[in-house]
Protein backbone atom coordinates (compact mmCIF):
# COMPACT_ATOMS: atom_id res chain seq x y z
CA UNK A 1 -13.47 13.64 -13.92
CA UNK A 2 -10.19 15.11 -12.71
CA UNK A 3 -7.78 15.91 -15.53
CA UNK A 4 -5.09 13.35 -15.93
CA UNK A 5 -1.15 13.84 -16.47
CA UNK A 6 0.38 12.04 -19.34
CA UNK A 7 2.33 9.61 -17.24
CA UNK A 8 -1.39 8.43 -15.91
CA UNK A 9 -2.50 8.03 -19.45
CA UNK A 10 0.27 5.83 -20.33
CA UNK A 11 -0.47 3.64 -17.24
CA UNK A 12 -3.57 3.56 -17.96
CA UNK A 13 -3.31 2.39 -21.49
CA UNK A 14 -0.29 -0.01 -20.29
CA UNK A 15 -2.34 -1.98 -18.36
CA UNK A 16 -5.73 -1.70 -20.53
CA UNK A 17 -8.32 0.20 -18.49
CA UNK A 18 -10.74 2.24 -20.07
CA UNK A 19 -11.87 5.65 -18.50
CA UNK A 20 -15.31 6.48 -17.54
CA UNK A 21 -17.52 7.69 -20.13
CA UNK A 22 -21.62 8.92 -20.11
CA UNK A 23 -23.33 11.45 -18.31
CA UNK A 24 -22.04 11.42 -15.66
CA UNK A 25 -18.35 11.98 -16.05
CA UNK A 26 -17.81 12.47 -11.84
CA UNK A 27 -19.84 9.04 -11.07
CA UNK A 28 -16.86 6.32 -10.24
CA UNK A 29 -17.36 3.52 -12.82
CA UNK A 30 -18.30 0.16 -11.89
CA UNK A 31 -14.75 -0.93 -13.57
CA UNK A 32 -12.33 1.58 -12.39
CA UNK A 33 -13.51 1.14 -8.51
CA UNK A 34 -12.09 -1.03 -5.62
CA UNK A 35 -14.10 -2.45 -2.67
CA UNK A 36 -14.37 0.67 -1.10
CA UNK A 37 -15.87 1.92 -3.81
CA UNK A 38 -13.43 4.49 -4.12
CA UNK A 39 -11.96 5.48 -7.48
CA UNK A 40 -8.86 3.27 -8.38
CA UNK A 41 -6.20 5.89 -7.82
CA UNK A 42 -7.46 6.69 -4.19
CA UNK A 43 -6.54 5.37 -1.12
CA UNK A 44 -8.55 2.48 -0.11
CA UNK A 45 -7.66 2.67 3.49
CA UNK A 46 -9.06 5.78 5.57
CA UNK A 47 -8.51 7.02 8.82
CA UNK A 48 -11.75 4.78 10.38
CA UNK A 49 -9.94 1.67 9.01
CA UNK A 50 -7.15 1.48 11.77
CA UNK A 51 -4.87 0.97 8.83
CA UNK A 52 -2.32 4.03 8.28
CA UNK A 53 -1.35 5.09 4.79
CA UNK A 54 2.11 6.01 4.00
CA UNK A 55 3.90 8.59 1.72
CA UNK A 56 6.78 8.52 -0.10
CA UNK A 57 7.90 11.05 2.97
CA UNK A 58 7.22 8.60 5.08
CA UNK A 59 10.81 7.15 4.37
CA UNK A 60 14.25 7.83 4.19
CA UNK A 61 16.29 6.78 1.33
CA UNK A 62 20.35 6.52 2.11
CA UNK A 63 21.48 7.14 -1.20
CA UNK A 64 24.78 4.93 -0.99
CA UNK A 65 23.04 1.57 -0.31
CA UNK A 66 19.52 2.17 -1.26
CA UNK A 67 18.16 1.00 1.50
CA UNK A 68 15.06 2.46 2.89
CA UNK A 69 13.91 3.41 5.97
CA UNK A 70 10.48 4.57 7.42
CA UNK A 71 10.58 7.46 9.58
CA UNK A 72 6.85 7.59 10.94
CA UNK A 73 6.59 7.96 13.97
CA UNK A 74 4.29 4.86 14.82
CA UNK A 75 7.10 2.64 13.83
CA UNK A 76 9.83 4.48 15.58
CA UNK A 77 8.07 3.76 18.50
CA UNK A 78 7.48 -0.02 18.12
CA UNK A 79 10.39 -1.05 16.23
CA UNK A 80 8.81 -3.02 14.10
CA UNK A 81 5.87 -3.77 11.58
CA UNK A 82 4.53 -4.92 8.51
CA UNK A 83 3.98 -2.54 4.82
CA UNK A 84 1.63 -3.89 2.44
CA UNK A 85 1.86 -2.42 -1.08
CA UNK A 86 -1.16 -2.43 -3.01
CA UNK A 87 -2.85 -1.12 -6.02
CA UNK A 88 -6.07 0.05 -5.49
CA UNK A 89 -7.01 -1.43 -8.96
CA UNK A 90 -5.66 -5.07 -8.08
CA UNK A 91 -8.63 -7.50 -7.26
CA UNK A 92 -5.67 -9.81 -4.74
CA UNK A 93 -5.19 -6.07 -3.09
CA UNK A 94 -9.18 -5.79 -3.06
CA UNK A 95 -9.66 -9.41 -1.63
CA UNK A 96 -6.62 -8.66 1.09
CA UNK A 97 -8.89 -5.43 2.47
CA UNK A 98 -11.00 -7.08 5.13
CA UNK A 99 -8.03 -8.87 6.07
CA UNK A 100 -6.30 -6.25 6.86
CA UNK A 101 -8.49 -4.34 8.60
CA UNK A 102 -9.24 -7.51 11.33
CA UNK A 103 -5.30 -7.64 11.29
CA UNK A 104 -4.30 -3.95 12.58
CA UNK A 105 -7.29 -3.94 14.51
CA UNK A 106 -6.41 -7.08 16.29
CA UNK A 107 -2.60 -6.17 17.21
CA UNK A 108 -3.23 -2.62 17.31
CA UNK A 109 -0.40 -1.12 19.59
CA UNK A 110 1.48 -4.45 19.48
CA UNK A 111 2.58 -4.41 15.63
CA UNK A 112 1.61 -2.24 13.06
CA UNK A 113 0.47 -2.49 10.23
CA UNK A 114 0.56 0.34 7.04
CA UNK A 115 -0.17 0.42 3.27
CA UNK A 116 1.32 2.31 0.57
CA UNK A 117 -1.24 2.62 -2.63
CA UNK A 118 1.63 2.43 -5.34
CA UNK A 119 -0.50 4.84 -7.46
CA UNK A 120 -0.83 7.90 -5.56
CA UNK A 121 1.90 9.56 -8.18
CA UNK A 122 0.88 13.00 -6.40
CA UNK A 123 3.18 11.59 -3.52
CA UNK A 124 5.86 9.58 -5.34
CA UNK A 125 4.40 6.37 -3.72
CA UNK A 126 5.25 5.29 -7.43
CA UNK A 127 8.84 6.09 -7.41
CA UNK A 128 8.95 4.61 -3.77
CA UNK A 129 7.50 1.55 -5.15
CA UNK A 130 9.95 1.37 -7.88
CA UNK A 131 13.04 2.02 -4.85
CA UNK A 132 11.94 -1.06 -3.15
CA UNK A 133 12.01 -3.09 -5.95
CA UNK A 134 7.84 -3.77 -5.79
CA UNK A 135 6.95 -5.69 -8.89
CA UNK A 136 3.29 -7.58 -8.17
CA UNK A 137 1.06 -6.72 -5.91
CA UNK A 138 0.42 -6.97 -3.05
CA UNK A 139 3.80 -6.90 -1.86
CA UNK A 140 4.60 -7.43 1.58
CA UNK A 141 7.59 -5.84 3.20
CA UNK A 142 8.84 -5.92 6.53
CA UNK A 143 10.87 -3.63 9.15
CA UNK A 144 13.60 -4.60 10.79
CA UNK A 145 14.38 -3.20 14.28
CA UNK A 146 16.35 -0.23 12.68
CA UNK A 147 12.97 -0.20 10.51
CA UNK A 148 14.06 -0.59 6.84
CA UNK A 149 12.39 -2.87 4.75
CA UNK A 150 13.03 -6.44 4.10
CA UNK A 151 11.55 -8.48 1.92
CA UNK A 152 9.02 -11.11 2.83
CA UNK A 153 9.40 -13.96 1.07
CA UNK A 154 6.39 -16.48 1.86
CA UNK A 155 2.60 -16.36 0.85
CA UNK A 156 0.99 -13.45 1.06
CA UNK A 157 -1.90 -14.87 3.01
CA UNK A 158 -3.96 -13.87 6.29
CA UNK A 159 -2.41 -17.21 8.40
CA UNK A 160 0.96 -16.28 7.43
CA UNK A 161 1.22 -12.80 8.06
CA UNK A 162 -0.59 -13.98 11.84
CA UNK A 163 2.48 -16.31 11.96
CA UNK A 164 5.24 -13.62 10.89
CA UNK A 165 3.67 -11.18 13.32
CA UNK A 166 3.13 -13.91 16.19
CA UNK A 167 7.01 -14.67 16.16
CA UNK A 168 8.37 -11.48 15.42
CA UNK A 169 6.19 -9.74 18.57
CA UNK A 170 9.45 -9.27 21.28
């Protein structure tokens, strides 16, 4: 098992899951696994999923307002989209997956859709989390046309986010 910082250990024992223990200390336990199947702190979106991952680089932060802005290219060329952020951990994140997937798959090249995993600490996407005032997940956030986030404010459901999309597509 990889070798955790201290700030992971706190986490962990903050919100009361219990490392992997036996033999096999590389095996992914049955409790600290998403969906995928993946450990907890990895992605659960990959490249075949049509769903892109962001990074705390990703986005620009102005430091007078705090407002944040992504700068990947995919949205500079739309001028829009949606950014779900997840834990991979979460079982609403978990249940949200195959939702997702049909989602960017369905208005691929029309409106895009990203993640951020909130616990990839190797990136920041903690301290982004924190920036954009994320406190339950998942957390849905929006771009306006000069792409920084806004919140979304209704349901977090697979109908709404079809609405939102649906009359935010020109």
């Amino acid at each position: 098992m990889l070798k955790k910082s201290n700030k992971i250990n706190k986490i962990l024992e903050a919100k009361n899951i219990k490392e992997c223990s036996g033999k096999d200390k590389n095996k992914v336990c049955q409790n600290n696994s998403n969906k995928t199947g993946k450990n907890m702190y990895e992605d659960m979106y990959d490249q075949n999923s049509g769903i892109i991952e962001l990074k705390y680089k990703d986005f620009m932060i102005n430091k007078k307002t705090n407002n944040i802005q992504c700068i990947h290219p995919l949205f500079k060329d739309m001028n829009r989209g949606i950014i779900i952020f997840y834990a991979p951990w979460c079982q609403h994140c978990n249940n949200m997956y195959d939702d997702l997937i049909e989602l960017s798959i369905n208005y691929m090249n029309i409106f895009p859709i990203a993640v951020v995993n909130v616990e990839d600490l190797k990136n920041k996407n903690d301290e982004l989390s924190s920036k954009a005032n994320v406190t339950r997940y998942p957390t849905m956030k929006v771009l306006n046309k000069e792409l920084y986030l806004e919140d979304y404010n209704n349901d977090l459901t697979k109908d709404n986010i079809i609405y939102y999309i649906n009359m935010n597509l020109y």
